[in-house]
N, C-alpha and C. Protein backbone atom coordinates (compact mmCIF):
# COMPACT_ATOMS: atom_id res chain seq x y z
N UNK A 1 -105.89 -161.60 60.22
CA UNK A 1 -106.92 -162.41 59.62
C UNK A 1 -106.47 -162.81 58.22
N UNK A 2 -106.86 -163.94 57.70
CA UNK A 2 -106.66 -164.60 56.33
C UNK A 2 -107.10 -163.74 55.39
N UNK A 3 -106.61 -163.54 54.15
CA UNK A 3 -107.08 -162.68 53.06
C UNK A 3 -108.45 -163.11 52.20
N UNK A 4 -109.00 -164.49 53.09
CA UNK A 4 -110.09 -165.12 52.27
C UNK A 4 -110.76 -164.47 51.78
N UNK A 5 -111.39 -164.51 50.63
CA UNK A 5 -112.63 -163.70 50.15
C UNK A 5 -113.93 -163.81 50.63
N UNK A 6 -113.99 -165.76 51.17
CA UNK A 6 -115.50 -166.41 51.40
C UNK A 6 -115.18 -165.89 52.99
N UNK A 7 -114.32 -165.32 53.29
CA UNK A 7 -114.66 -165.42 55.64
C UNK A 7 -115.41 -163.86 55.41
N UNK A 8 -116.03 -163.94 56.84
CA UNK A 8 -116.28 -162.80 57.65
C UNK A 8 -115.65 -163.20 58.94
N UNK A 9 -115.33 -161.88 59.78
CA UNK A 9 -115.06 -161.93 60.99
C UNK A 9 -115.56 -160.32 61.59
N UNK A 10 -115.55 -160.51 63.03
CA UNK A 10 -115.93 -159.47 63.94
C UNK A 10 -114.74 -159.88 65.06
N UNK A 11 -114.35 -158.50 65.58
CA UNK A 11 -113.76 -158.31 66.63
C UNK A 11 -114.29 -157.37 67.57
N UNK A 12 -114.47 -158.14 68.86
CA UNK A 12 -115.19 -157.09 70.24
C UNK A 12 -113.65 -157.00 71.22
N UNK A 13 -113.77 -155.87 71.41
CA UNK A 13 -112.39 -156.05 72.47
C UNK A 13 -113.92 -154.80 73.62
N UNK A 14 -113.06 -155.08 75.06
CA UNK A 14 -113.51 -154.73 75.93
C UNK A 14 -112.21 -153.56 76.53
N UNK A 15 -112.72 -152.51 76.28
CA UNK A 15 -111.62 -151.01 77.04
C UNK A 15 -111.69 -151.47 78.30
N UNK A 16 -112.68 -151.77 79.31
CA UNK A 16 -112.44 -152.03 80.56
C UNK A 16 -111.73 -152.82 80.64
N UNK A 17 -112.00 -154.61 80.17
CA UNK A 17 -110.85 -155.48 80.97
C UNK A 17 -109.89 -155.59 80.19
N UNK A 18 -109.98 -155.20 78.44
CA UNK A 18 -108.69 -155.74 77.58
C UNK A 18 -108.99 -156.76 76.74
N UNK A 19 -110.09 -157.44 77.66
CA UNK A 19 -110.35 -159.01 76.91
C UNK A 19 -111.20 -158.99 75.59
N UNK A 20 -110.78 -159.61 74.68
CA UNK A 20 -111.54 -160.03 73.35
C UNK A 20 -112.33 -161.65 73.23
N UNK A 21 -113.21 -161.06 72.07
CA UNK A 21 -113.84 -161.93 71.32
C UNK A 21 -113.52 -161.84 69.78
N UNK A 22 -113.59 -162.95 69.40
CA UNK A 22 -113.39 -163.06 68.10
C UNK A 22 -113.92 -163.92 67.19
N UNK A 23 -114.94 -163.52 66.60
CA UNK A 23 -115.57 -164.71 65.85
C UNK A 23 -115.54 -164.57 63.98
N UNK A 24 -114.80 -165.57 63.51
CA UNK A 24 -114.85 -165.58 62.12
C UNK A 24 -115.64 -166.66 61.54
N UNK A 25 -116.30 -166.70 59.94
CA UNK A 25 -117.09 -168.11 59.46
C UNK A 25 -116.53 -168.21 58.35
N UNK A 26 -115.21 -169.13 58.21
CA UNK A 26 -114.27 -169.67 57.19
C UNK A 26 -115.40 -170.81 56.30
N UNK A 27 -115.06 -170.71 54.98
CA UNK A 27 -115.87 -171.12 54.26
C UNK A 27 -114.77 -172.44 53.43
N UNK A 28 -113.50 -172.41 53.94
CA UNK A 28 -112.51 -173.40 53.03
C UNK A 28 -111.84 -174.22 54.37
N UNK A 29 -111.70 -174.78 53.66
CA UNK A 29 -110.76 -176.26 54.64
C UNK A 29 -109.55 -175.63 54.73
N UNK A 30 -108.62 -176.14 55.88
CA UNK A 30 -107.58 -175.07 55.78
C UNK A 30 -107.31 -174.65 57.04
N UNK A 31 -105.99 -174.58 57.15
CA UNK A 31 -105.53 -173.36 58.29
C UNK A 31 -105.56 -172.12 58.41
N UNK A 32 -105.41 -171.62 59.50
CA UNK A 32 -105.61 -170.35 59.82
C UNK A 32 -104.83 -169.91 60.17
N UNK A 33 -103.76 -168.98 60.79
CA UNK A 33 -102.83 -168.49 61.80
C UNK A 33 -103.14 -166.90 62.19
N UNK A 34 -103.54 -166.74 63.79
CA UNK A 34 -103.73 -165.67 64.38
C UNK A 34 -103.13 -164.83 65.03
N UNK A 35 -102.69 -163.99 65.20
CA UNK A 35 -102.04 -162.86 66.08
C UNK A 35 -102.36 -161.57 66.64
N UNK A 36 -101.90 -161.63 67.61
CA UNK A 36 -102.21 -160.70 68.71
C UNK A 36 -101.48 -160.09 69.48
N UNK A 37 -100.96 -158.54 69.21
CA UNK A 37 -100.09 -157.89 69.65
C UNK A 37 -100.95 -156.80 70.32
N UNK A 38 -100.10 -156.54 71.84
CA UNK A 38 -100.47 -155.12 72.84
C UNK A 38 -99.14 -154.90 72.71
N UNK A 39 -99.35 -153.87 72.42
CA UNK A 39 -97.70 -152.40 72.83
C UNK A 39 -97.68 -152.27 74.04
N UNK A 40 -98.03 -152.23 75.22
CA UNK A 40 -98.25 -152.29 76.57
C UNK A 40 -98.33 -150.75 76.49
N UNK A 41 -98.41 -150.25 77.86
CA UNK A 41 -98.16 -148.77 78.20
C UNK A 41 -97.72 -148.63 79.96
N UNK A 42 -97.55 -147.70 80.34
CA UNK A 42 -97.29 -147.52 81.64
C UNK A 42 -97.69 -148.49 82.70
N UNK A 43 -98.88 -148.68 82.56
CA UNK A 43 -98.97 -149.85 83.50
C UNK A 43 -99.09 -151.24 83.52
N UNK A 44 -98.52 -151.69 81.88
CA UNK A 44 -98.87 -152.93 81.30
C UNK A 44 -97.56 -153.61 80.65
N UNK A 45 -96.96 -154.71 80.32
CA UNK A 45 -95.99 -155.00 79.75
C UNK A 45 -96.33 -155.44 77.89
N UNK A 46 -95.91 -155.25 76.99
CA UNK A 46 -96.13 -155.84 75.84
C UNK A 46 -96.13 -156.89 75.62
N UNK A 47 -97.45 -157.56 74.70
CA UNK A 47 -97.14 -158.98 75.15
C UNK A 47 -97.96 -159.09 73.71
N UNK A 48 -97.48 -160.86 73.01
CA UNK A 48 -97.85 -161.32 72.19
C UNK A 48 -98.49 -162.45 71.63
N UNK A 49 -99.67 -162.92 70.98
CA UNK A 49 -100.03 -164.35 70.90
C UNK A 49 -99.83 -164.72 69.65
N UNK A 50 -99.89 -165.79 69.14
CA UNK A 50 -100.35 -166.50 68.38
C UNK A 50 -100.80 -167.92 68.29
N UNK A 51 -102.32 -168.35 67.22
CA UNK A 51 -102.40 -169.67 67.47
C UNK A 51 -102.80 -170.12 65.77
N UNK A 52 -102.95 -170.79 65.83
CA UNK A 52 -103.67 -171.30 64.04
C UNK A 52 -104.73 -172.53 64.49
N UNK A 53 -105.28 -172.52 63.28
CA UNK A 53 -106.90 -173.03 63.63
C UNK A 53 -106.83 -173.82 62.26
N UNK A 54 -107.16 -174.61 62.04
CA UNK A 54 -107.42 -175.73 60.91
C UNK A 54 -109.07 -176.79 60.55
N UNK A 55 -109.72 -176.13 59.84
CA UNK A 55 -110.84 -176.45 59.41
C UNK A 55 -110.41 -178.08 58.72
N UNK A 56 -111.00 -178.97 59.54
CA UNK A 56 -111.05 -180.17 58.01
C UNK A 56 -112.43 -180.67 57.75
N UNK A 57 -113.50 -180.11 58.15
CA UNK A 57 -114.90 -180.60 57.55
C UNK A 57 -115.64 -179.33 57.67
C-alpha cells in the first residue's frame, strides 16, 4: 500500500478459498502500484501479482 497519509484501506482475505478483497479511499490524484505475494506451501505453487491504479478526478 502507498505511504499516503490522506488513504485508508482494509484487507479481507478468506482462509477457506484464499480469495481477497481490498478496498482503499485515496484522497490524491495519482497512481498507485499493488502487490501480491503467496509463498505457496505443499499443496500450492508461489505465485505473484501486481497492478497500479491511477486516480485522475
Amino acid at each position: 500500500m502507498s505511504a499516503r497519509a490522506a488513504s485508508t484501506a482494509t484487507l479481507t482475505v478468506s482462509t477457506a478459498t484464499g480469495e481477497f478483497t481490498f478496498t482503499e479511499s485515496l484522497r490524491e490524484l495519482g497512481g498507485v502500484t499493488y502487490s501480491a505475494t503467496y509463498r505457496g506451501d505443499g499443496s500450492h505453487t508461489p505465485a505473484t501479482a501486481r497492478t497500479t491504479v491511477t486516480i485522475t478526478e
